[in-house]
C-alpha atoms as a PDB file:
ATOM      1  CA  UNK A   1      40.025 -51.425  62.952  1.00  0.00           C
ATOM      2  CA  UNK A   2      41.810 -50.156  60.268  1.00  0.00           C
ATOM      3  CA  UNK A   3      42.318 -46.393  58.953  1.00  0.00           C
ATOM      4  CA  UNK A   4      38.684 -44.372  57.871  1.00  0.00           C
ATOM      5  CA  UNK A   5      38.085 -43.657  54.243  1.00  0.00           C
ATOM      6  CA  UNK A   6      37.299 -39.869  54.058  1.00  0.00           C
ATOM      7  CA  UNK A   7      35.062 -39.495  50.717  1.00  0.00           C
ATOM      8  CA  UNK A   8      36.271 -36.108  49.114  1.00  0.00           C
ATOM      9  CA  UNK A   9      32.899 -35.958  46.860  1.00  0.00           C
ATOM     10  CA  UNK A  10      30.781 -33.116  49.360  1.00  0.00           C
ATOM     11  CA  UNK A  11      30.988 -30.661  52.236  1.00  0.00           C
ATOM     12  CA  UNK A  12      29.662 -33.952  53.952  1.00  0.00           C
ATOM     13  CA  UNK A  13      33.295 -35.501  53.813  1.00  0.00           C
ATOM     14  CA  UNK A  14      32.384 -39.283  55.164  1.00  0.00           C
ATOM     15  CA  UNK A  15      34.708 -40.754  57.163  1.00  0.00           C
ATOM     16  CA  UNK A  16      33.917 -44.320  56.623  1.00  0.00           C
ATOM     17  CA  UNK A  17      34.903 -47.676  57.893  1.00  0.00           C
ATOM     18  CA  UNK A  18      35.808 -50.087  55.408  1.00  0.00           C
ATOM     19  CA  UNK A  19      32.298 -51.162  53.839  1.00  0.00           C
ATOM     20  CA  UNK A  20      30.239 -48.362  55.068  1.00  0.00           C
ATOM     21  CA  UNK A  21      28.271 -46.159  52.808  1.00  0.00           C
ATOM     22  CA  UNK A  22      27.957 -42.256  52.802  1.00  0.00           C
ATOM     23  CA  UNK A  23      25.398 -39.593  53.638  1.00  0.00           C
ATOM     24  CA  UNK A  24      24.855 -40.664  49.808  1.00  0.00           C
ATOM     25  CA  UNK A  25      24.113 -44.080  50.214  1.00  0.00           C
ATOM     26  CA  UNK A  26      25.730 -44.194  46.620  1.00  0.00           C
ATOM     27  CA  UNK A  27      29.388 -44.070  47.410  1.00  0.00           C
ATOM     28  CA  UNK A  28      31.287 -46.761  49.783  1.00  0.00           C
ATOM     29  CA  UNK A  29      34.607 -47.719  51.270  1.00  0.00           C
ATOM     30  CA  UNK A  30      36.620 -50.334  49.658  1.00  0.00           C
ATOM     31  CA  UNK A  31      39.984 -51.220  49.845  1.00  0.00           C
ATOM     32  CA  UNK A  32      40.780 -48.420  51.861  1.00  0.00           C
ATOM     33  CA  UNK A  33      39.486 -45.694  49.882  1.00  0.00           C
ATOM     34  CA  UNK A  34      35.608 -44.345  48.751  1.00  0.00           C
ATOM     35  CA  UNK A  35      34.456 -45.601  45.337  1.00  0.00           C
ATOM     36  CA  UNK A  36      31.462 -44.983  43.644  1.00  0.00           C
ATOM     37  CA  UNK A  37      29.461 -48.086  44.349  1.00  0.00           C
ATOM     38  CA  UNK A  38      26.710 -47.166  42.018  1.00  0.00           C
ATOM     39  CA  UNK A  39      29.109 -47.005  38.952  1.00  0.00           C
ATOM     40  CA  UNK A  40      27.448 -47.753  36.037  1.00  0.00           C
ATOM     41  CA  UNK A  41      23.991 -48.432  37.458  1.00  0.00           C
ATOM     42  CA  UNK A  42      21.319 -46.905  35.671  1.00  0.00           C
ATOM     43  CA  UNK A  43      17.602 -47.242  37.191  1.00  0.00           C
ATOM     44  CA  UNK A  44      16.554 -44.465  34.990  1.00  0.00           C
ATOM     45  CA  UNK A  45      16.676 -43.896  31.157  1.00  0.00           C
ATOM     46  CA  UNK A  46      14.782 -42.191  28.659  1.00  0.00           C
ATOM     47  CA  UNK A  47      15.101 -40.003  26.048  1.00  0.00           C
ATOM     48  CA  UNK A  48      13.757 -36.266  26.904  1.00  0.00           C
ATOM     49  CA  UNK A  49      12.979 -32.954  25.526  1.00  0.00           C
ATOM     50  CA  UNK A  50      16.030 -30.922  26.757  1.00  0.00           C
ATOM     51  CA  UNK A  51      12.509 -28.253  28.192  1.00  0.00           C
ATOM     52  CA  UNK A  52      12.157 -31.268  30.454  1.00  0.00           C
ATOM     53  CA  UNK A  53      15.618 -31.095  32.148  1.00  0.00           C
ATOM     54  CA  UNK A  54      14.737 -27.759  32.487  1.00  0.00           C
ATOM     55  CA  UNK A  55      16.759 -26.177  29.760  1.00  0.00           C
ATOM     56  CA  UNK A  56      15.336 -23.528  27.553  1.00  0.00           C
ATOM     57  CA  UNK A  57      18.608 -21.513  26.109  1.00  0.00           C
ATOM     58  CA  UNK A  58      20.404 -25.205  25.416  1.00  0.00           C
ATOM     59  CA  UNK A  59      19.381 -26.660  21.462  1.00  0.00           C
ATOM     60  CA  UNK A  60      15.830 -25.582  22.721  1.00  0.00           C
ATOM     61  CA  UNK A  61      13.521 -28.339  20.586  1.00  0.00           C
ATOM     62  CA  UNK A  62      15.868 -30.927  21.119  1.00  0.00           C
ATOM     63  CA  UNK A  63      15.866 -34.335  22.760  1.00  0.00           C
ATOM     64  CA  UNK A  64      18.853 -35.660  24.803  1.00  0.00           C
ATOM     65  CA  UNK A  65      19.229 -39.028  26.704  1.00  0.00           C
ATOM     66  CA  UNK A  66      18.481 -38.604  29.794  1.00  0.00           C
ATOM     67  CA  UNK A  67      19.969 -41.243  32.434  1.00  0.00           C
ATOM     68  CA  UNK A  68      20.666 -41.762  36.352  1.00  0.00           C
ATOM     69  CA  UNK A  69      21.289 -43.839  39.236  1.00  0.00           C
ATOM     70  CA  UNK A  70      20.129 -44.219  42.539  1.00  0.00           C
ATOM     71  CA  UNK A  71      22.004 -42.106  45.445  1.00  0.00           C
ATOM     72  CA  UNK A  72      22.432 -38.267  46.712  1.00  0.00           C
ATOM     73  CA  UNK A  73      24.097 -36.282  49.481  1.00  0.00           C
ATOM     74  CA  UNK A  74      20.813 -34.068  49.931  1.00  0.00           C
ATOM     75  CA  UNK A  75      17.860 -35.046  51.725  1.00  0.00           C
ATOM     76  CA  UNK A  76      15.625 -33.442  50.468  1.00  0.00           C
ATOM     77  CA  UNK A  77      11.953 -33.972  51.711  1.00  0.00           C
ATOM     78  CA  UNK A  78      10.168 -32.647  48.959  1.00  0.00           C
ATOM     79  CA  UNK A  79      11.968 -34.899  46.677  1.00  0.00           C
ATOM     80  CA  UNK A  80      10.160 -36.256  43.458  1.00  0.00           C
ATOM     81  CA  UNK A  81      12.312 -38.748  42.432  1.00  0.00           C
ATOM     82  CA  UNK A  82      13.043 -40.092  45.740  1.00  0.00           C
ATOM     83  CA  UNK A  83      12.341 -43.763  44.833  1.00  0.00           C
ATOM     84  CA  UNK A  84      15.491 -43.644  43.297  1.00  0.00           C
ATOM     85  CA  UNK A  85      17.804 -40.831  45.075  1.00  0.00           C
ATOM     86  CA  UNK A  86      16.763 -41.813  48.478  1.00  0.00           C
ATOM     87  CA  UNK A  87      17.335 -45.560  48.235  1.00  0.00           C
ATOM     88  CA  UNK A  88      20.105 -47.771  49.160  1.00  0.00           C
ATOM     89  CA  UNK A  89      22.624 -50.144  46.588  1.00  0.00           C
ATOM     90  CA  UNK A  90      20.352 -53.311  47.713  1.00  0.00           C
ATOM     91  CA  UNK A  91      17.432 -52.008  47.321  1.00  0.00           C
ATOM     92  CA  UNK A  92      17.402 -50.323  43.860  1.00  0.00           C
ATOM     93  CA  UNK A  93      16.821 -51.854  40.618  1.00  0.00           C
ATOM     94  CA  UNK A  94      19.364 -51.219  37.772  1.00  0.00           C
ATOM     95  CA  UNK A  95      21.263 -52.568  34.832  1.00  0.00           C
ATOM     96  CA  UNK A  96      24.542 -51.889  34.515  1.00  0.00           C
ATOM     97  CA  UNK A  97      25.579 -49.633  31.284  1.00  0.00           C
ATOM     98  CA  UNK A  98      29.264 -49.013  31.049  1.00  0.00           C
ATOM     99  CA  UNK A  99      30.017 -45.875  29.683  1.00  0.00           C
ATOM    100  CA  UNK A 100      31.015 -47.036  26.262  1.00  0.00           C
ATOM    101  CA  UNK A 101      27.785 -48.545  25.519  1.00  0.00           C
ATOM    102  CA  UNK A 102      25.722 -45.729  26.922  1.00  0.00           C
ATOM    103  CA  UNK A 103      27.857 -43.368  24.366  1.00  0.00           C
ATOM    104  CA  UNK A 104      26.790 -45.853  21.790  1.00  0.00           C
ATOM    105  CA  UNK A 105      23.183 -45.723  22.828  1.00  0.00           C
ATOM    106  CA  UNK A 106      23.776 -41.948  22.720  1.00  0.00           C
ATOM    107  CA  UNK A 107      24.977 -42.429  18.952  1.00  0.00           C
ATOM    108  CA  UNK A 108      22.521 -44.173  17.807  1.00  0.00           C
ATOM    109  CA  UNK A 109      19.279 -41.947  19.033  1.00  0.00           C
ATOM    110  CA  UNK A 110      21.023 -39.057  17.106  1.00  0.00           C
ATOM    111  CA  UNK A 111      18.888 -40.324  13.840  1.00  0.00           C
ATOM    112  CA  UNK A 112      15.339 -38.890  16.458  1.00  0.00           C
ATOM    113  CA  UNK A 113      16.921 -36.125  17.287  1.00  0.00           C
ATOM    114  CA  UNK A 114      19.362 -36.571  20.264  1.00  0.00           C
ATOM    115  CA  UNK A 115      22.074 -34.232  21.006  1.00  0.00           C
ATOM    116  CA  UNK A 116      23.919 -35.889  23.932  1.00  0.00           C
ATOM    117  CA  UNK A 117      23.788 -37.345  27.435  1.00  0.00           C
ATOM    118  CA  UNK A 118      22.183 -35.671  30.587  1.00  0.00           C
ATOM    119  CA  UNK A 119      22.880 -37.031  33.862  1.00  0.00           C
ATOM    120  CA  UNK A 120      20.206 -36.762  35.710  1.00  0.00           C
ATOM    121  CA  UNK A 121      17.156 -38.076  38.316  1.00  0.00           C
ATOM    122  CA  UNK A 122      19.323 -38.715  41.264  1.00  0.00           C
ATOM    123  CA  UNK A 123      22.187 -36.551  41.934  1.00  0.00           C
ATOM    124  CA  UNK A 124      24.779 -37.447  39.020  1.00  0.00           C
ATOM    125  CA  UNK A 125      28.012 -36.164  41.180  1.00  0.00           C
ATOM    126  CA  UNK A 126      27.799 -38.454  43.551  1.00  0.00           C
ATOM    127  CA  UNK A 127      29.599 -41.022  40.794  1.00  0.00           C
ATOM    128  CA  UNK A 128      31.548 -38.596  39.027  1.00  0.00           C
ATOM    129  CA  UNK A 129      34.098 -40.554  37.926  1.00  0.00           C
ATOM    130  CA  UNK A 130      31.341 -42.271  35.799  1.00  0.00           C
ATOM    131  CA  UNK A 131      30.832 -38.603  33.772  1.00  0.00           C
ATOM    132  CA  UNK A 132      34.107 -38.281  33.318  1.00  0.00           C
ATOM    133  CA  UNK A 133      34.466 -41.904  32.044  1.00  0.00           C
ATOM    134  CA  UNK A 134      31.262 -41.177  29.751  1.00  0.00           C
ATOM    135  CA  UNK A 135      32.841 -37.542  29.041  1.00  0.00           C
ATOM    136  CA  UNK A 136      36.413 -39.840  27.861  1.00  0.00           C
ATOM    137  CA  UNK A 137      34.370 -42.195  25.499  1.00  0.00           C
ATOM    138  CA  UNK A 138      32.125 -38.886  24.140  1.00  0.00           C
ATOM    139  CA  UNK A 139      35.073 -37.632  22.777  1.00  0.00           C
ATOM    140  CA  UNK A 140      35.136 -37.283  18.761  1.00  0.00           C
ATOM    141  CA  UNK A 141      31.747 -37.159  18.698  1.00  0.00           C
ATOM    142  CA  UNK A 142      29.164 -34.206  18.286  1.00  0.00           C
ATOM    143  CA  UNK A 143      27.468 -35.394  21.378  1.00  0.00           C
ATOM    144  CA  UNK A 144      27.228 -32.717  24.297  1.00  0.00           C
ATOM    145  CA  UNK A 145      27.307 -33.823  28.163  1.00  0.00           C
ATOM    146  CA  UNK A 146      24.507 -32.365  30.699  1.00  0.00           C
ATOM    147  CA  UNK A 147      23.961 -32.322  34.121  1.00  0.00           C
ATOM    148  CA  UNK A 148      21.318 -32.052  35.857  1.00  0.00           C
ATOM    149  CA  UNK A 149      22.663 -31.290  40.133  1.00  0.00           C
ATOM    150  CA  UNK A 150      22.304 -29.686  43.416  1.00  0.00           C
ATOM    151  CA  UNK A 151      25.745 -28.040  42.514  1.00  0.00           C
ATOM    152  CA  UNK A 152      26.614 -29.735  46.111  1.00  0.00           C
ATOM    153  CA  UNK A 153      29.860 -31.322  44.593  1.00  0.00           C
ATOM    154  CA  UNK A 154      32.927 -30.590  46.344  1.00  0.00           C
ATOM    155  CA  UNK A 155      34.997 -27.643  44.522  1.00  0.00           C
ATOM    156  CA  UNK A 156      37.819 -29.819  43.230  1.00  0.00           C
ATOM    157  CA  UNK A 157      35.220 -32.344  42.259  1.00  0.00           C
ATOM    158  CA  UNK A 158      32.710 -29.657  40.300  1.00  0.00           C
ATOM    159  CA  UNK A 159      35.723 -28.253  38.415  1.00  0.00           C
ATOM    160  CA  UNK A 160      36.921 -31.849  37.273  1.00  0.00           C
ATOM    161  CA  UNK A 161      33.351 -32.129  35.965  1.00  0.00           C
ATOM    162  CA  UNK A 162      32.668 -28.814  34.931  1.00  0.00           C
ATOM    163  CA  UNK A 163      36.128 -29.190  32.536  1.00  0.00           C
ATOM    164  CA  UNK A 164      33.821 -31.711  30.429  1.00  0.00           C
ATOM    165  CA  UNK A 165      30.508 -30.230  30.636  1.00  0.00           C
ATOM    166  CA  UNK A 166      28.637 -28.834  28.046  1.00  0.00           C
ATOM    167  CA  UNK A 167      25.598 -27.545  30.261  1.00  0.00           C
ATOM    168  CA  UNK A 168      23.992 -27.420  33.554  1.00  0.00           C
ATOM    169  CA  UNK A 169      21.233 -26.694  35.537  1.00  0.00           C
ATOM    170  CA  UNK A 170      21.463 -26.590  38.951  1.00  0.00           C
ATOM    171  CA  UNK A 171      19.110 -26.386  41.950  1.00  0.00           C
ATOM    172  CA  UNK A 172      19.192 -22.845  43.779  1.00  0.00           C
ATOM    173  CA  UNK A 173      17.005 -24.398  46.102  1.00  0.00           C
ATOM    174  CA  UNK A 174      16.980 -21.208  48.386  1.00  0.00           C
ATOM    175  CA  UNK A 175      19.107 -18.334  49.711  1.00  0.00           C
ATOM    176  CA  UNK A 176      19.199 -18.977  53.174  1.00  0.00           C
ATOM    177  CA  UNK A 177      21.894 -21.322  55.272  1.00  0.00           C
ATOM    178  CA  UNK A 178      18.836 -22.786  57.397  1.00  0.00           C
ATOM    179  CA  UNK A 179      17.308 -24.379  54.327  1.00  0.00           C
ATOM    180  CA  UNK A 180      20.481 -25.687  52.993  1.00  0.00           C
ATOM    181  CA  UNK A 181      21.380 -26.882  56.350  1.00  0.00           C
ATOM    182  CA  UNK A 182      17.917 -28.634  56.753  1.00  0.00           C
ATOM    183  CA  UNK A 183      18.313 -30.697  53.226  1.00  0.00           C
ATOM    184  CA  UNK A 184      22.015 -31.763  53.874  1.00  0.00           C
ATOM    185  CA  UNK A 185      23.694 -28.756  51.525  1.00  0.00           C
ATOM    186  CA  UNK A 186      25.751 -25.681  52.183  1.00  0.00           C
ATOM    187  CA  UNK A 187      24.713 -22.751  50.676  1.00  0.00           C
ATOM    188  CA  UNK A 188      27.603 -21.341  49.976  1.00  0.00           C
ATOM    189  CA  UNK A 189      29.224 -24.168  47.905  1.00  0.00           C
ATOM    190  CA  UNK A 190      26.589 -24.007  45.528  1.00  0.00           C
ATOM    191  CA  UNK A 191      26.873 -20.586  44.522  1.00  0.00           C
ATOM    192  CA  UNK A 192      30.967 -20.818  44.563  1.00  0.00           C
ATOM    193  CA  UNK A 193      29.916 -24.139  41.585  1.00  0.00           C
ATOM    194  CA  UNK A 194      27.370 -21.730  40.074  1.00  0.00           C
ATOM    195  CA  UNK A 195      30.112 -18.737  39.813  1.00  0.00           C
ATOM    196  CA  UNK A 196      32.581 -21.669  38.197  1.00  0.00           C
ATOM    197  CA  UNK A 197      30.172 -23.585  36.117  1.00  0.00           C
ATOM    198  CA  UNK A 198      29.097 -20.049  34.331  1.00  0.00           C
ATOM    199  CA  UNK A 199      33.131 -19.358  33.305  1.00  0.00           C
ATOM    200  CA  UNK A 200      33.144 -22.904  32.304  1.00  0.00           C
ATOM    201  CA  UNK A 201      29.265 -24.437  30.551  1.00  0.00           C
ATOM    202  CA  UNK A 202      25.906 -23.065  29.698  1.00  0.00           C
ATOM    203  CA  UNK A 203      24.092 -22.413  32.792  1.00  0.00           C
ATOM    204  CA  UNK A 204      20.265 -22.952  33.826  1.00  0.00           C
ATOM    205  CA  UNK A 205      19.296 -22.332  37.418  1.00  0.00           C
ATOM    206  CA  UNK A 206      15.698 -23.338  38.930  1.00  0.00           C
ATOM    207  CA  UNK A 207      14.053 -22.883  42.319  1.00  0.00           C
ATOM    208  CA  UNK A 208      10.677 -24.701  43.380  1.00  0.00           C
ATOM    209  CA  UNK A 209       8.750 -22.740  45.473  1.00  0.00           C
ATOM    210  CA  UNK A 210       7.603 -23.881  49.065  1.00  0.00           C
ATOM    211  CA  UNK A 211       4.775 -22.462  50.960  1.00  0.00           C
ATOM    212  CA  UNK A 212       6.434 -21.520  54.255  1.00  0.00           C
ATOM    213  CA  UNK A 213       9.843 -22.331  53.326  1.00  0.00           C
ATOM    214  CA  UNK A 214      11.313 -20.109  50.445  1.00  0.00           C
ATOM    215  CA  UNK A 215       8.260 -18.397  49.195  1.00  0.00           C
ATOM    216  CA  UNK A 216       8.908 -14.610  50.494  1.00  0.00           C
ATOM    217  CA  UNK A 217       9.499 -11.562  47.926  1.00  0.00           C
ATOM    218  CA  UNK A 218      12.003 -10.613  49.359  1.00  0.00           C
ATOM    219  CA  UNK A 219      14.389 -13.991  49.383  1.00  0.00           C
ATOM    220  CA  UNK A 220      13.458 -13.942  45.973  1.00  0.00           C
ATOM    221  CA  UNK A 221      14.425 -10.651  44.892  1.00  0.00           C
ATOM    222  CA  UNK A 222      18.129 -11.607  46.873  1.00  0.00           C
ATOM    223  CA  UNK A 223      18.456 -14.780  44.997  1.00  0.00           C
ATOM    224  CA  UNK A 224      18.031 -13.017  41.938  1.00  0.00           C
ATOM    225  CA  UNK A 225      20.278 -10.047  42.704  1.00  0.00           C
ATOM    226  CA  UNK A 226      23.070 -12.219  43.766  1.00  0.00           C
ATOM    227  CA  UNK A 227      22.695 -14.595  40.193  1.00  0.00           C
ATOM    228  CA  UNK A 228      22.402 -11.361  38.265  1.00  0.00           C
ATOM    229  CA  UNK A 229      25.914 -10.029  39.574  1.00  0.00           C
ATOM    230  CA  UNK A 230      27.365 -13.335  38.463  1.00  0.00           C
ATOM    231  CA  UNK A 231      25.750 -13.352  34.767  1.00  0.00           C
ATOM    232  CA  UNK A 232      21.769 -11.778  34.270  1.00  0.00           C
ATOM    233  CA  UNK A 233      21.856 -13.429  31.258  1.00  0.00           C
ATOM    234  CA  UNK A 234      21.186 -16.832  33.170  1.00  0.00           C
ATOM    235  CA  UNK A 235      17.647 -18.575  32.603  1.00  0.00           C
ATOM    236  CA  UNK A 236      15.844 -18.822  36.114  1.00  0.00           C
ATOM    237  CA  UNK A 237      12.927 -21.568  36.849  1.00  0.00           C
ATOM    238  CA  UNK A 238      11.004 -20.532  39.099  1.00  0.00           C
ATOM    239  CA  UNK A 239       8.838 -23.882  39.502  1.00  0.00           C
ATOM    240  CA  UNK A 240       5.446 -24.919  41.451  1.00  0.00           C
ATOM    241  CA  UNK A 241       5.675 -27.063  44.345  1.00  0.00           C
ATOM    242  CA  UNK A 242       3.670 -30.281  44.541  1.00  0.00           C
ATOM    243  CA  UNK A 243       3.091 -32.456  47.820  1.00  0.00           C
ATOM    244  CA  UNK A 244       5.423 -35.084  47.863  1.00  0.00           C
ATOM    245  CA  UNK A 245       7.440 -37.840  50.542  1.00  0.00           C
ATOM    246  CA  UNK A 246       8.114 -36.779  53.557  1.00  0.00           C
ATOM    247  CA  UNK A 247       6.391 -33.221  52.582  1.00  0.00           C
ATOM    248  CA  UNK A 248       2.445 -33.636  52.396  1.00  0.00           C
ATOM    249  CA  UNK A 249       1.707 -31.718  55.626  1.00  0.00           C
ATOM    250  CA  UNK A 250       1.146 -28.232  53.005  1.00  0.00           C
ATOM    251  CA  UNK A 251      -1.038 -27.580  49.484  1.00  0.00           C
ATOM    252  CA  UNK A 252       0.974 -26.945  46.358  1.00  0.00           C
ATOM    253  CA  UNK A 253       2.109 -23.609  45.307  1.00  0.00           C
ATOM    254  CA  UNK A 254      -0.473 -21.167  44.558  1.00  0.00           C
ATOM    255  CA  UNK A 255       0.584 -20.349  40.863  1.00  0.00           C
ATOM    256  CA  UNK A 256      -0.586 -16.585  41.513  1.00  0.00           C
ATOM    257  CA  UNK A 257       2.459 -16.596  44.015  1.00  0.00           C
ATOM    258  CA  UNK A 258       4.608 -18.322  41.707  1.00  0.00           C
ATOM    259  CA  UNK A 259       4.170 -16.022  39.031  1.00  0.00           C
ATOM    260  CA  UNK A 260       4.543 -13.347  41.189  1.00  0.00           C
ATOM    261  CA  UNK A 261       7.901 -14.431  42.595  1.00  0.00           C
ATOM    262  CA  UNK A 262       9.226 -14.794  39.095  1.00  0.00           C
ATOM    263  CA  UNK A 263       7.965 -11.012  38.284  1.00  0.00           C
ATOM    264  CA  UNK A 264      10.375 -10.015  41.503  1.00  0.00           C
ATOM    265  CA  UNK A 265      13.364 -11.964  39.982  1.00  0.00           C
ATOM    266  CA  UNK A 266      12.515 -10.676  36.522  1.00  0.00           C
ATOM    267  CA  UNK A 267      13.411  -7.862  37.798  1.00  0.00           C
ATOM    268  CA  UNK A 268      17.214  -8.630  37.812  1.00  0.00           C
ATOM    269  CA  UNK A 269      17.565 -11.320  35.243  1.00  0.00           C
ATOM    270  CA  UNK A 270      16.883 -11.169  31.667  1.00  0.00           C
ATOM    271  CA  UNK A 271      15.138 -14.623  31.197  1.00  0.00           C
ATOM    272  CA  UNK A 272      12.569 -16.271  33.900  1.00  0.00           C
ATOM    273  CA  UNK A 273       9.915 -18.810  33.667  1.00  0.00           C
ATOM    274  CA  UNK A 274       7.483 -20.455  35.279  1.00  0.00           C
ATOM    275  CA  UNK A 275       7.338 -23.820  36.211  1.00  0.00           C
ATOM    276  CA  UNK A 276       4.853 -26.529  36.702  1.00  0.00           C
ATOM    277  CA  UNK A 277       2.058 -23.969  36.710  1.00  0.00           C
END
């Protein structure tokens, strides 16, 4: 048996024989080195208010095509989309869209209203040498490139992408190691991408609210101390959890808690909404 593949995409750092997929299920060995087997491979597209992503300080009233694969290096159990970010290469359905012609379907939705591309509905870092490839055939355009992430990306990976990145909003999903650890993520890498991607893009944060697992005052009021001494000009969802996958064994938020959380991180940062309430 030849030599492992080590993927250099996430703290997860596959080592992978030669045809074996990552944690990811969206990036494989080949020839002796990790490619991005869902290159190109959209399952998802649609054109979306930018509110949607969420964005709310980003050409608020705007739409932008929205588009992703299938694939992501968090687990998470909650997930909504996990019909798409939880699934495997053979078992997804998806067209292939290289990134010229999704920069040309870009184009040619600017006539409704569309202001760019946002990656987005699995975890777009997993293939980001497709952004960048999109990011290449943007240029000369007016378009402007979004993402839509766990900010899980491995440093040198998030600064390649953040160098082309007009905005971003990223999952705080919590601000405790034991969550992280229990979705497949490392705290602390997403708030080292969060500290870089506010020097380099317009920033967004949210966090969805979990009875029992992130729902206390006072993890809230850190979270929000910690992303106001980066920038407390940073928008904050703070978004209503539904039942959903592997997570149906607890009732959706109650929005009186919601609302209440986001009155604790208003506290520190100058713009916070509610979510799905």
């Amino acid at each position: 048996m030849g030599e492992k593949a080590v993927c250099p995409g996430c703290s997860h750092r596959c080592s992978l024989n030669e045809g074996e997929y990552g944690i990811c299920r969206a990036r494989k060995a080949e020839g002796g080195r990790v490619i991005p087997a869902n290159y190109g491979k959209i399952t998802s597209m649609a054109l979306d208010p930018v509110e949607k992503k969420p964005f709310r300080h980003f050409y608020p009233g705007s739409l932008i095509l929205s588009a992703g694969s299938f694939g992501c290096n968090y687990h998470c159990p909650f997930c909504q989309n996990h019909s798409i970010s939880q699934i495997s290469e053979q078992e997804a359905e998806y067209r292939y869209v290289s990134p010229e012609s999704l920069v040309s379907a870009a184009l040619n939705l600017m006539s409704r209203g569309n202001i760019g591309i946002a990656f987005t509905y699995n975890e777009p870092t997993v293939s980001w040498e497709y952004i960048i490839d999109t990011a290449e055939a943007m240029k000369g355009t007016d378009l402007k490139l979004a993402l839509v992430t766990n900010g899980g990306a491995a440093p040198q990976i998030w600064d390649r992408l953040m160098a082309v990145t007009d905005a971003a909003n990223i999952d705080l999903k919590a601000f405790t190691e034991g969550f992280y650890l229990r979705v497949g993520g490392d705290l602390e890498t997403v708030k080292r991408n969060i500290e870089t991607a506010s020097r380099f893009c317009h920033v967004e944060l949210t966090t969805l609210i979990i009875p029992g697992e992130n729902d206390s005052s006072d993890e809230i009021r850190k979270l929000a101390e910690w992303v106001s001494s980066v920038d407390p000009e940073i928008p904050l969802h703070v978004t209503r959890f539904f039942p959903r996958w592997r997570m149906t064994d607890r009732d959706a938020t109650d929005p009186d808690i919601v609302h209440s959380l986001a009155g604790v991180a208003a506290g520190y940062l100058r713009h916070v909404y509610t979510g799905n309430c």
